[in-house]
PDB file of N, CA and C in Angstrom:
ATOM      1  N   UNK A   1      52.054   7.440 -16.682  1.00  0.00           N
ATOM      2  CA  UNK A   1      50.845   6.787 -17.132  1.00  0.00           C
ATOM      3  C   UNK A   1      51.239   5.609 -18.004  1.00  0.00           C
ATOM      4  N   UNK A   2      50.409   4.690 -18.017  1.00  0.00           N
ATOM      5  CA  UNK A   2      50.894   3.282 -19.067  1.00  0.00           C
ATOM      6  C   UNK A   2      50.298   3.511 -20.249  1.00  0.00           C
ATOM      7  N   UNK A   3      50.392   2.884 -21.012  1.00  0.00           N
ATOM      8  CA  UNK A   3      50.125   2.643 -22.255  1.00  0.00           C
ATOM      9  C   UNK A   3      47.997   1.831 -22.434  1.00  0.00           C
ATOM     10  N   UNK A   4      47.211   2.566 -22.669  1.00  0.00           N
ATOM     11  CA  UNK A   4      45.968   1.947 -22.882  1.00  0.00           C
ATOM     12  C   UNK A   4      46.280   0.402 -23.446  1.00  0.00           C
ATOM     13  N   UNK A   5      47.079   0.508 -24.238  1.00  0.00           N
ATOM     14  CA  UNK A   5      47.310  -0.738 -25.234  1.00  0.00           C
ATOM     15  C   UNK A   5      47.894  -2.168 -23.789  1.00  0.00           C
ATOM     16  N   UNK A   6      48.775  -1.545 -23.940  1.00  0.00           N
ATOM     17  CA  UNK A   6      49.286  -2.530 -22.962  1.00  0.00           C
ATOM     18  C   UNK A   6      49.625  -1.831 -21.473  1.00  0.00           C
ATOM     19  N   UNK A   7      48.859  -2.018 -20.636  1.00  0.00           N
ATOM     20  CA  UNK A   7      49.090  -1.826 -19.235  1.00  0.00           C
ATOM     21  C   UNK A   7      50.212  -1.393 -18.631  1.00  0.00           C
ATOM     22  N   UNK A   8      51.138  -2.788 -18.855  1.00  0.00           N
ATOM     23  CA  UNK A   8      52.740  -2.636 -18.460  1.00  0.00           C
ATOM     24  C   UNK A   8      53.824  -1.786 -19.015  1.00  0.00           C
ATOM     25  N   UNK A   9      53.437  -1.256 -20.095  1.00  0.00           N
ATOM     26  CA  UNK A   9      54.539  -0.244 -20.863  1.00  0.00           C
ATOM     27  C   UNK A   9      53.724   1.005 -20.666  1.00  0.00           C
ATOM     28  N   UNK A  10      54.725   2.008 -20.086  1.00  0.00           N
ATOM     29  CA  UNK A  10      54.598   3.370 -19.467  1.00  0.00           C
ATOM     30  C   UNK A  10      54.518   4.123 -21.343  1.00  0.00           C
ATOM     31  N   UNK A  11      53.809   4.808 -21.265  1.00  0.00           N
ATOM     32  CA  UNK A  11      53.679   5.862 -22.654  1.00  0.00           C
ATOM     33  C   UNK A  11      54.143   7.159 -22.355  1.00  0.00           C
ATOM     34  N   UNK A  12      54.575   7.837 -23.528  1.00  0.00           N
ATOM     35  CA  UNK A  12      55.073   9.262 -22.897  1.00  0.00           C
ATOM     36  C   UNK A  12      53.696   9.877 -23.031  1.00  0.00           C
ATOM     37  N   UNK A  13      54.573  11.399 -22.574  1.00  0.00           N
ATOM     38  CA  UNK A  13      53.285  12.460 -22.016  1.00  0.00           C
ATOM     39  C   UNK A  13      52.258  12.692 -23.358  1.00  0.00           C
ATOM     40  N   UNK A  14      52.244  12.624 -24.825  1.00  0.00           N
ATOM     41  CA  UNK A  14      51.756  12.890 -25.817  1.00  0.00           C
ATOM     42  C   UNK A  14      50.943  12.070 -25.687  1.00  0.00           C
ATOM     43  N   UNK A  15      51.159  10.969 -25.852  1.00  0.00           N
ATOM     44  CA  UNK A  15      50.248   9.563 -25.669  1.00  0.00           C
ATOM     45  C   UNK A  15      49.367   9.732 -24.721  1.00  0.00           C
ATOM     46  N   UNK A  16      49.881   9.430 -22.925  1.00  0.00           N
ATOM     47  CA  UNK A  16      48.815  10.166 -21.996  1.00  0.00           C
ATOM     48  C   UNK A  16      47.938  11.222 -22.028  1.00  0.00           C
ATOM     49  N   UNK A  17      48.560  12.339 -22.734  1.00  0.00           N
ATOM     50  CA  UNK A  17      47.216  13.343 -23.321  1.00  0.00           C
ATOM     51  C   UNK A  17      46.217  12.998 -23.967  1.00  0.00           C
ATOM     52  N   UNK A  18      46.580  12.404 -24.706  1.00  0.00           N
ATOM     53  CA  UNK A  18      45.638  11.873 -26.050  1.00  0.00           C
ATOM     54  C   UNK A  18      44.787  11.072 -25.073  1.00  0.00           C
ATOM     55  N   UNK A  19      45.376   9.786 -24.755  1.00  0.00           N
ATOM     56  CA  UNK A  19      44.201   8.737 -23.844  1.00  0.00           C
ATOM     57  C   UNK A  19      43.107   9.815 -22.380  1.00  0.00           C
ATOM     58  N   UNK A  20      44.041  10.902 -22.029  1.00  0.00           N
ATOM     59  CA  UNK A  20      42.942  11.785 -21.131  1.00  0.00           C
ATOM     60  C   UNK A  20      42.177  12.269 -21.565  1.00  0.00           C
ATOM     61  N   UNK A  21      42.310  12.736 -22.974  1.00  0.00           N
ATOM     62  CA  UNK A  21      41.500  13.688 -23.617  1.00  0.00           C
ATOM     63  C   UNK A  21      40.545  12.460 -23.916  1.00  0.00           C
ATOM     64  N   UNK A  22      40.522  11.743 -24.436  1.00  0.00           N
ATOM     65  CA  UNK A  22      39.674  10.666 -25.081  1.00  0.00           C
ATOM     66  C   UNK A  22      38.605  10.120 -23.703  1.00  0.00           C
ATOM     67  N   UNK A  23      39.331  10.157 -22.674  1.00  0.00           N
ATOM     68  CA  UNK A  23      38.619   9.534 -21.811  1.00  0.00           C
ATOM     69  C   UNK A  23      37.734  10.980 -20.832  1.00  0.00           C
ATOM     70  N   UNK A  24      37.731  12.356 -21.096  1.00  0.00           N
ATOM     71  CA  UNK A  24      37.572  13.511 -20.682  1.00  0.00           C
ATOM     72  C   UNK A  24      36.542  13.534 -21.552  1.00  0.00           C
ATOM     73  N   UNK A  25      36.146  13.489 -22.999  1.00  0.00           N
ATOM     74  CA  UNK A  25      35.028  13.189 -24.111  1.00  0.00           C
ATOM     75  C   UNK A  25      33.952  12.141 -23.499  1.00  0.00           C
ATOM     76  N   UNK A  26      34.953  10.751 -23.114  1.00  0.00           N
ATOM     77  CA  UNK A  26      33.473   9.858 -22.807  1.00  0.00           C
ATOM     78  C   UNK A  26      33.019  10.308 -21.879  1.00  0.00           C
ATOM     79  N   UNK A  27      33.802  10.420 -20.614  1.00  0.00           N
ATOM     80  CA  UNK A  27      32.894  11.268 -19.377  1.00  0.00           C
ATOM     81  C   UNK A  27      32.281  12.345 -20.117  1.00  0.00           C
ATOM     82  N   UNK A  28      32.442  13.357 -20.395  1.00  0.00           N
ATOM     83  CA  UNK A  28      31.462  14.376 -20.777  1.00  0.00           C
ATOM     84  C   UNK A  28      30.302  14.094 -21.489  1.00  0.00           C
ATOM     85  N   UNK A  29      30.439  13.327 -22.805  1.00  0.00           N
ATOM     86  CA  UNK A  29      29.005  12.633 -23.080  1.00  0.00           C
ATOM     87  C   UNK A  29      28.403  11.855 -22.455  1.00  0.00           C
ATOM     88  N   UNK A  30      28.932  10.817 -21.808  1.00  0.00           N
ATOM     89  CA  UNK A  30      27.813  10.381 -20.603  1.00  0.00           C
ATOM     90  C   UNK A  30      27.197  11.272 -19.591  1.00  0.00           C
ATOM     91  N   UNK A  31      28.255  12.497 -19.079  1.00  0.00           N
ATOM     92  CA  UNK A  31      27.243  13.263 -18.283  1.00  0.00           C
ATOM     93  C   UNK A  31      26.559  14.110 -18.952  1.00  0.00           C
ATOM     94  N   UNK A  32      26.482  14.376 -20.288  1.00  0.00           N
ATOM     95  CA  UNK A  32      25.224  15.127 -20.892  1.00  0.00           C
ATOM     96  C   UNK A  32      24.330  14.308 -21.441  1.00  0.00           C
ATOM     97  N   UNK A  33      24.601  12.725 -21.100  1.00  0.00           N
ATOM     98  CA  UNK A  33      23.317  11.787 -21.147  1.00  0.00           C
ATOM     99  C   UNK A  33      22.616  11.754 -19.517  1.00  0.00           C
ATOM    100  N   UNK A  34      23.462  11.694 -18.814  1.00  0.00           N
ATOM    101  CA  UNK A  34      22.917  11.693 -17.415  1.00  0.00           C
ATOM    102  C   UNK A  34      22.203  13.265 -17.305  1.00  0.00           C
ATOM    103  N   UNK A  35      22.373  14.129 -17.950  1.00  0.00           N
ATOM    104  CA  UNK A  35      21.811  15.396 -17.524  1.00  0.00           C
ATOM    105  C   UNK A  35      20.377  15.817 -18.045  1.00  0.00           C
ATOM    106  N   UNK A  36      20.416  14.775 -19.412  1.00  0.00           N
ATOM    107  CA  UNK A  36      19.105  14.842 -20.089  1.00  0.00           C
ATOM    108  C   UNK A  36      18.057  13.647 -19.503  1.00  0.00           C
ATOM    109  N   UNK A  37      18.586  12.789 -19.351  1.00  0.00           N
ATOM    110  CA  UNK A  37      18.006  11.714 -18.379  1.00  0.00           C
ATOM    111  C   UNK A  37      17.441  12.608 -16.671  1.00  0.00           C
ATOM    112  N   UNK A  38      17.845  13.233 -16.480  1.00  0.00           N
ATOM    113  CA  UNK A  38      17.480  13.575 -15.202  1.00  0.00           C
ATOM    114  C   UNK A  38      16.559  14.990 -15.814  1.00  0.00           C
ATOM    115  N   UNK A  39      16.641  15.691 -16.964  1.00  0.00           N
ATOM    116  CA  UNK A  39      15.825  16.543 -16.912  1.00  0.00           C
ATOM    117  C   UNK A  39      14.637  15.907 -17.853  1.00  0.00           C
ATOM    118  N   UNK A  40      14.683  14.723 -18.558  1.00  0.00           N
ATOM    119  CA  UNK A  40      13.085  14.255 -18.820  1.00  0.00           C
ATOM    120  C   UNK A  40      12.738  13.572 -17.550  1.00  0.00           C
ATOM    121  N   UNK A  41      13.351  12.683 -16.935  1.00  0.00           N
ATOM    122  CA  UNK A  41      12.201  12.295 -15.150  1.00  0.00           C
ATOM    123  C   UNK A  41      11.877  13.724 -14.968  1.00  0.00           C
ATOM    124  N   UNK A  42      12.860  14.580 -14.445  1.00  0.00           N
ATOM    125  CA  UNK A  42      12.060  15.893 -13.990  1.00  0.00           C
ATOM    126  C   UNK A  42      10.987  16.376 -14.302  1.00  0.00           C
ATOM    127  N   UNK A  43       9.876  16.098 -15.867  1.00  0.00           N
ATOM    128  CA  UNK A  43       9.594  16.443 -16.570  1.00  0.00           C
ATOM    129  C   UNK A  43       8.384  15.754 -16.715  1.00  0.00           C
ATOM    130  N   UNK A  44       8.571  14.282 -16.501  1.00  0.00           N
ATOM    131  CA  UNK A  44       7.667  13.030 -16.342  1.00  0.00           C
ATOM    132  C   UNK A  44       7.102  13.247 -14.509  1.00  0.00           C
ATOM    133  N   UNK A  45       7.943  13.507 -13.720  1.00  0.00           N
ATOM    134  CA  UNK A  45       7.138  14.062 -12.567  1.00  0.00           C
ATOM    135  C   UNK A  45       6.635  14.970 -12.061  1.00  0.00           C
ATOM    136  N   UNK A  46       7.244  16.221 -12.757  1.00  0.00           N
ATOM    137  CA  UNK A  46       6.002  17.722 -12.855  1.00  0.00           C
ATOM    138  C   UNK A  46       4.401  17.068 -13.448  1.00  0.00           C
ATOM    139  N   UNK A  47       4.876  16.154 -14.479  1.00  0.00           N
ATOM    140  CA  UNK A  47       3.237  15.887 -15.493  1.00  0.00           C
ATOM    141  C   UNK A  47       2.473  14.790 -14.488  1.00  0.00           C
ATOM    142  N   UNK A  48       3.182  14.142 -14.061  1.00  0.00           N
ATOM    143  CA  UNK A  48       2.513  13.000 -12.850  1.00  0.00           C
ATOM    144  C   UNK A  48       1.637  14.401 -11.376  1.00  0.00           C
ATOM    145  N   UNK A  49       2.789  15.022 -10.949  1.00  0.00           N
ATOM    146  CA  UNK A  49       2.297  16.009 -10.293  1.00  0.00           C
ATOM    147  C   UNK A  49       1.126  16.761 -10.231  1.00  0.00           C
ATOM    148  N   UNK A  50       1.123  17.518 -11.580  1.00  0.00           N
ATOM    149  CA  UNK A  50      -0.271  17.605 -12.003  1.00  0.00           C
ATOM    150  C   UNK A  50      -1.676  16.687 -12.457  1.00  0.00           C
ATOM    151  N   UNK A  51      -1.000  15.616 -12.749  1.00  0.00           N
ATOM    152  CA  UNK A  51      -2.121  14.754 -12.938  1.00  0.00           C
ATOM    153  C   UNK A  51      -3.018  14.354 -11.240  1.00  0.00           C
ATOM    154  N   UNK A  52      -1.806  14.159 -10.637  1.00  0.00           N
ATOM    155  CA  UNK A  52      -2.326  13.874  -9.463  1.00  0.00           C
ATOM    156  C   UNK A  52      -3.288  14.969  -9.052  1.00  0.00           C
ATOM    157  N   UNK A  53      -2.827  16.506  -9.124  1.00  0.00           N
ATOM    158  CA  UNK A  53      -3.439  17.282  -8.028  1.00  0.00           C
ATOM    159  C   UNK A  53      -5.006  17.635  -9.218  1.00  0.00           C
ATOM    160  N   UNK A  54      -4.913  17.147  -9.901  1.00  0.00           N
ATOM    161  CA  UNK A  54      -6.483  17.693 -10.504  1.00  0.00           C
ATOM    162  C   UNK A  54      -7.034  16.170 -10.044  1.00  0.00           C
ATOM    163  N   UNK A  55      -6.274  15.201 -10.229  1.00  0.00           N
ATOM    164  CA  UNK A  55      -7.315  14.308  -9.820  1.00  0.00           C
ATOM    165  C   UNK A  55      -7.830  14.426  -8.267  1.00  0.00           C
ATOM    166  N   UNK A  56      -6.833  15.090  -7.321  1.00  0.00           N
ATOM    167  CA  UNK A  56      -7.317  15.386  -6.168  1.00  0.00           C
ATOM    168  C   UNK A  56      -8.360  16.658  -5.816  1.00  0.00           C
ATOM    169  N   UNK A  57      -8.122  17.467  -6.857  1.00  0.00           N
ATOM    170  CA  UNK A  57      -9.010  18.327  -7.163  1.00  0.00           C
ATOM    171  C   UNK A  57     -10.791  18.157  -7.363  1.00  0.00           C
ATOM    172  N   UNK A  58     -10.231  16.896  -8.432  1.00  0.00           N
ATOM    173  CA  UNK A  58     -11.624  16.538  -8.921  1.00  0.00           C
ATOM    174  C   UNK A  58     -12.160  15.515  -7.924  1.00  0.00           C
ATOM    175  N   UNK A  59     -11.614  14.647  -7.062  1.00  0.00           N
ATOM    176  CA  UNK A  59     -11.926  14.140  -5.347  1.00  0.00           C
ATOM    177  C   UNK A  59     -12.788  14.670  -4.759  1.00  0.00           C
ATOM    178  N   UNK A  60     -12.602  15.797  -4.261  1.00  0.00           N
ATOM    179  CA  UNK A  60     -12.575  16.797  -3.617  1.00  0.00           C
ATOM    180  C   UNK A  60     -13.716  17.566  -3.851  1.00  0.00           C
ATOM    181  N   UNK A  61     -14.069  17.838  -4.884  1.00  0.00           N
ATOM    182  CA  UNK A  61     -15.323  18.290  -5.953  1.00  0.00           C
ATOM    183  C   UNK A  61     -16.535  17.248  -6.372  1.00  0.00           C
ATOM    184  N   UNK A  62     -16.099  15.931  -6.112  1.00  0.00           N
ATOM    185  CA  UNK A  62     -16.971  14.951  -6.068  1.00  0.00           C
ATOM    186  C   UNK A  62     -17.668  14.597  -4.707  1.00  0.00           C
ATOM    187  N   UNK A  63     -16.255  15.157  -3.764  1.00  0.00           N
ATOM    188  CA  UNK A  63     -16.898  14.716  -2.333  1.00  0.00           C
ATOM    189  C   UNK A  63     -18.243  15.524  -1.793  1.00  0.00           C
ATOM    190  N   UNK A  64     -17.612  16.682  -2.208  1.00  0.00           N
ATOM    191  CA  UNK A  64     -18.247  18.130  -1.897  1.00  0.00           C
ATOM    192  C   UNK A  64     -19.890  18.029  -2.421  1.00  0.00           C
ATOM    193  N   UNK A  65     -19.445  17.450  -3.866  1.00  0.00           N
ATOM    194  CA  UNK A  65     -20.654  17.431  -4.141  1.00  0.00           C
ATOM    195  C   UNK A  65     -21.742  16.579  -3.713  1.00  0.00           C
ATOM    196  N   UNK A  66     -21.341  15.137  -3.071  1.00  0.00           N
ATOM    197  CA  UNK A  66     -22.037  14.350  -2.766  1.00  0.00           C
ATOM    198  C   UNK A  66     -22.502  14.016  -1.128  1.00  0.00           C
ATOM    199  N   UNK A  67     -21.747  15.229  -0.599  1.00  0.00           N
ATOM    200  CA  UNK A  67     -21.827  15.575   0.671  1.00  0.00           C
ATOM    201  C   UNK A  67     -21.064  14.218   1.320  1.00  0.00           C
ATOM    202  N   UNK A  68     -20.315  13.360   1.005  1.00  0.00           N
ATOM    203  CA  UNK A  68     -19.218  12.785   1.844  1.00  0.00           C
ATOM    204  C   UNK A  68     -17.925  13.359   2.247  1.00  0.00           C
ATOM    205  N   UNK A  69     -17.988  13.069   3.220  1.00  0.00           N
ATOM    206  CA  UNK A  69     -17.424  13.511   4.888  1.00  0.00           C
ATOM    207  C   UNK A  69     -16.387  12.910   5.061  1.00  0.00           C
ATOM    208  N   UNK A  70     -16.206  11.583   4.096  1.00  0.00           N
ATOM    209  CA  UNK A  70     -15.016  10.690   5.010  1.00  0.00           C
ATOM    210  C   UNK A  70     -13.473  10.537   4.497  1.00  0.00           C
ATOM    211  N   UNK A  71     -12.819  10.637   5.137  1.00  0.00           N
ATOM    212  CA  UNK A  71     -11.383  10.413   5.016  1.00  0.00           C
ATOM    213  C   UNK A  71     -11.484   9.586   4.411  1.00  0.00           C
ATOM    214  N   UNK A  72     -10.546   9.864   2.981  1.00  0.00           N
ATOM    215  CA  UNK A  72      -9.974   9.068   1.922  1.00  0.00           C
ATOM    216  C   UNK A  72      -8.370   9.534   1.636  1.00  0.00           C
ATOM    217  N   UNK A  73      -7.876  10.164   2.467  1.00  0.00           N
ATOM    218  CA  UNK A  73      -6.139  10.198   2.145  1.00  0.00           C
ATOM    219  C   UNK A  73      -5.834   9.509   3.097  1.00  0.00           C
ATOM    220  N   UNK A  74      -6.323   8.857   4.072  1.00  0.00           N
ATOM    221  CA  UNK A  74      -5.376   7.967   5.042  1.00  0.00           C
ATOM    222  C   UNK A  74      -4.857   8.568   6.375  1.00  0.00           C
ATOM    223  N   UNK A  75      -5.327   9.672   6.353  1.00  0.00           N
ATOM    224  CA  UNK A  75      -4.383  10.809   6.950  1.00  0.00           C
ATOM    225  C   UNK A  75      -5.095  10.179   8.564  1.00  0.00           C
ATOM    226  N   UNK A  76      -5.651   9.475   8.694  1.00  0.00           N
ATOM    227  CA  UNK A  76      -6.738   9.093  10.250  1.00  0.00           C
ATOM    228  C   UNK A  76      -7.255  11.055  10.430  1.00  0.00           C
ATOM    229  N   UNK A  77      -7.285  11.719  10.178  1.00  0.00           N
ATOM    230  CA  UNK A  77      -7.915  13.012  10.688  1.00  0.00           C
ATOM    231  C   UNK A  77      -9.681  13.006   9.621  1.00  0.00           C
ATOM    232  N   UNK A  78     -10.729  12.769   9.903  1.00  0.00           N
ATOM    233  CA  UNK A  78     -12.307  13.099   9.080  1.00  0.00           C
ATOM    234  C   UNK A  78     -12.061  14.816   8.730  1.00  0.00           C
ATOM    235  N   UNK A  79     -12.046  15.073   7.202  1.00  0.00           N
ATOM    236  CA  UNK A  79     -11.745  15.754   6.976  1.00  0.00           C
ATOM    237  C   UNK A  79     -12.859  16.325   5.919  1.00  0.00           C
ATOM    238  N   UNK A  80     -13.575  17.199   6.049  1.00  0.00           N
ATOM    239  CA  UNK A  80     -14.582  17.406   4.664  1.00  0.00           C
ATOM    240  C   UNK A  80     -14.013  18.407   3.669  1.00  0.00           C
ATOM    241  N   UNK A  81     -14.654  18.514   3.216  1.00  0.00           N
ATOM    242  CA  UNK A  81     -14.386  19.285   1.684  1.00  0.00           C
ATOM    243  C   UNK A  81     -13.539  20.721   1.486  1.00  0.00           C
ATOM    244  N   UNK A  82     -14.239  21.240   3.291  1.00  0.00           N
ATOM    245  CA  UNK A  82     -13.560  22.816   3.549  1.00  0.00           C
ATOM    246  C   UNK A  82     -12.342  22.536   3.974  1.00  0.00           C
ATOM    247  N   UNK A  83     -12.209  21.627   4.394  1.00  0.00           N
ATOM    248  CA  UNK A  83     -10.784  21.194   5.193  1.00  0.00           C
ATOM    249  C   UNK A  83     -11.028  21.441   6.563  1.00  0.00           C
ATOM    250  N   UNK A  84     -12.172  21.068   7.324  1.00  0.00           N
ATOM    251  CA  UNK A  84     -12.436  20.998   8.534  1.00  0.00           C
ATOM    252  C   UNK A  84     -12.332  19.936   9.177  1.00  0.00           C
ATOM    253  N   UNK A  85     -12.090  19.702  10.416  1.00  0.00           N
ATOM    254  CA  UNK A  85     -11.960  18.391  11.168  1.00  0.00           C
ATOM    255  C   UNK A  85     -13.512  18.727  11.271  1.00  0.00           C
ATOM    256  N   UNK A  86     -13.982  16.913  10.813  1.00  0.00           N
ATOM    257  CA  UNK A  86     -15.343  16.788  11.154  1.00  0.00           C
ATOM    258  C   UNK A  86     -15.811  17.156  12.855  1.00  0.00           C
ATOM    259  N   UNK A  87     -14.781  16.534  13.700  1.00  0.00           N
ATOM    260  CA  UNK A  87     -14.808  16.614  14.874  1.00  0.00           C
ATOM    261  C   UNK A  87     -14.862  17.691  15.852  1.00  0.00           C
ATOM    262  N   UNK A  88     -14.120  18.702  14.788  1.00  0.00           N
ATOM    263  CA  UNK A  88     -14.371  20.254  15.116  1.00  0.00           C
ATOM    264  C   UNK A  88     -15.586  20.843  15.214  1.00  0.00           C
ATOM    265  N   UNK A  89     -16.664  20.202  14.533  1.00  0.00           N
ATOM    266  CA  UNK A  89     -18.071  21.106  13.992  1.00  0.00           C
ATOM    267  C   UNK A  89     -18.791  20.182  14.743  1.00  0.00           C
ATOM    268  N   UNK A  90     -19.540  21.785  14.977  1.00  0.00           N
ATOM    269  CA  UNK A  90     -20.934  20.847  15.782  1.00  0.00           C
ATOM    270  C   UNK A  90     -22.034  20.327  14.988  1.00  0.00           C
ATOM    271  N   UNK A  91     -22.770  18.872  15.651  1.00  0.00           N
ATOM    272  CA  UNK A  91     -23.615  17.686  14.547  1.00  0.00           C
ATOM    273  C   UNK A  91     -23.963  18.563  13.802  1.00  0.00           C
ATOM    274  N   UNK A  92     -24.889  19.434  13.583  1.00  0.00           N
ATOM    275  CA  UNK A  92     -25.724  20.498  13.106  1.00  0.00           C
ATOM    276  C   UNK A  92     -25.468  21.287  11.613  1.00  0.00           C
ATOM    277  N   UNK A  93     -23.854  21.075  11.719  1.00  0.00           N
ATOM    278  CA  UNK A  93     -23.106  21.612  10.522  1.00  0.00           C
ATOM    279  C   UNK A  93     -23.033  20.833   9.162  1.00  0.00           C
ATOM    280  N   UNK A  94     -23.596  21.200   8.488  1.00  0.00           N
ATOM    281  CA  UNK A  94     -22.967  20.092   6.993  1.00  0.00           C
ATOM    282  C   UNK A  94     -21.920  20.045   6.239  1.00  0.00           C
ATOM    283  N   UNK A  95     -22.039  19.199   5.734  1.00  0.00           N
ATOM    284  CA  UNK A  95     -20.702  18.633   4.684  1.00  0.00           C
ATOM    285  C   UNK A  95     -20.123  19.697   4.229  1.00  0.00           C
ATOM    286  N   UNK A  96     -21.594  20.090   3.525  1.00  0.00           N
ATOM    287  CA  UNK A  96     -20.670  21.465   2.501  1.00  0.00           C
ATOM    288  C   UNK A  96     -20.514  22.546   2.732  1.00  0.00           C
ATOM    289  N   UNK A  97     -19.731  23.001   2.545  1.00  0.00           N
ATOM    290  CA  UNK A  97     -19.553  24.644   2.824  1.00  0.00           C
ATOM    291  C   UNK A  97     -20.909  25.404   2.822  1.00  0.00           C
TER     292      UNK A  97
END
């Protein structure tokens, strides 16, 4: 191994320990920054997750209530409130459950 200091001069094995160990520390604290970094996103997208599904919840509960019928996820399938294909039910049937 060389010398951190100077490149070109080889260091003995004491020296190389020391510079592994030193450089075995920074990796390890960066990956227990990378580990906390990945468990607050984790954390920020469970809370997004839920935000979403009550707001789809509350969609859903608005649709129901107002007796609209129409596809609003994009999905091209008319989908009402029960989760029926409009296309499935005969005219006769309503919105709501």
């Amino acid at each position: 191994m060389t010398s951190p200091l100077d490149p070109d001069q080889p260091c003995g094995p004491a020296a190389a320990a020391v510079a592994l160990a030193a450089e075995a520390a920074v990796f390890e604290a960066r990956s227990r920054m990378l580990h906390e970094a990945i468990d607050a996103l984790d954390t920020r997208i469970k809370a997004m997750s839920e935000t979403l599904n009550r707001l789809r919840r509350a969609s859903a509960a608005r649709m129901t209530e107002s007796g609209d019928c129409r596809d609003t996820h994009g999905s091209g399938v008319d989908v009402d409130a029960t989760g029926l294909d409009r296309r499935e039910r005969s005219p006769s049937t309503p919105c709501r459950p």
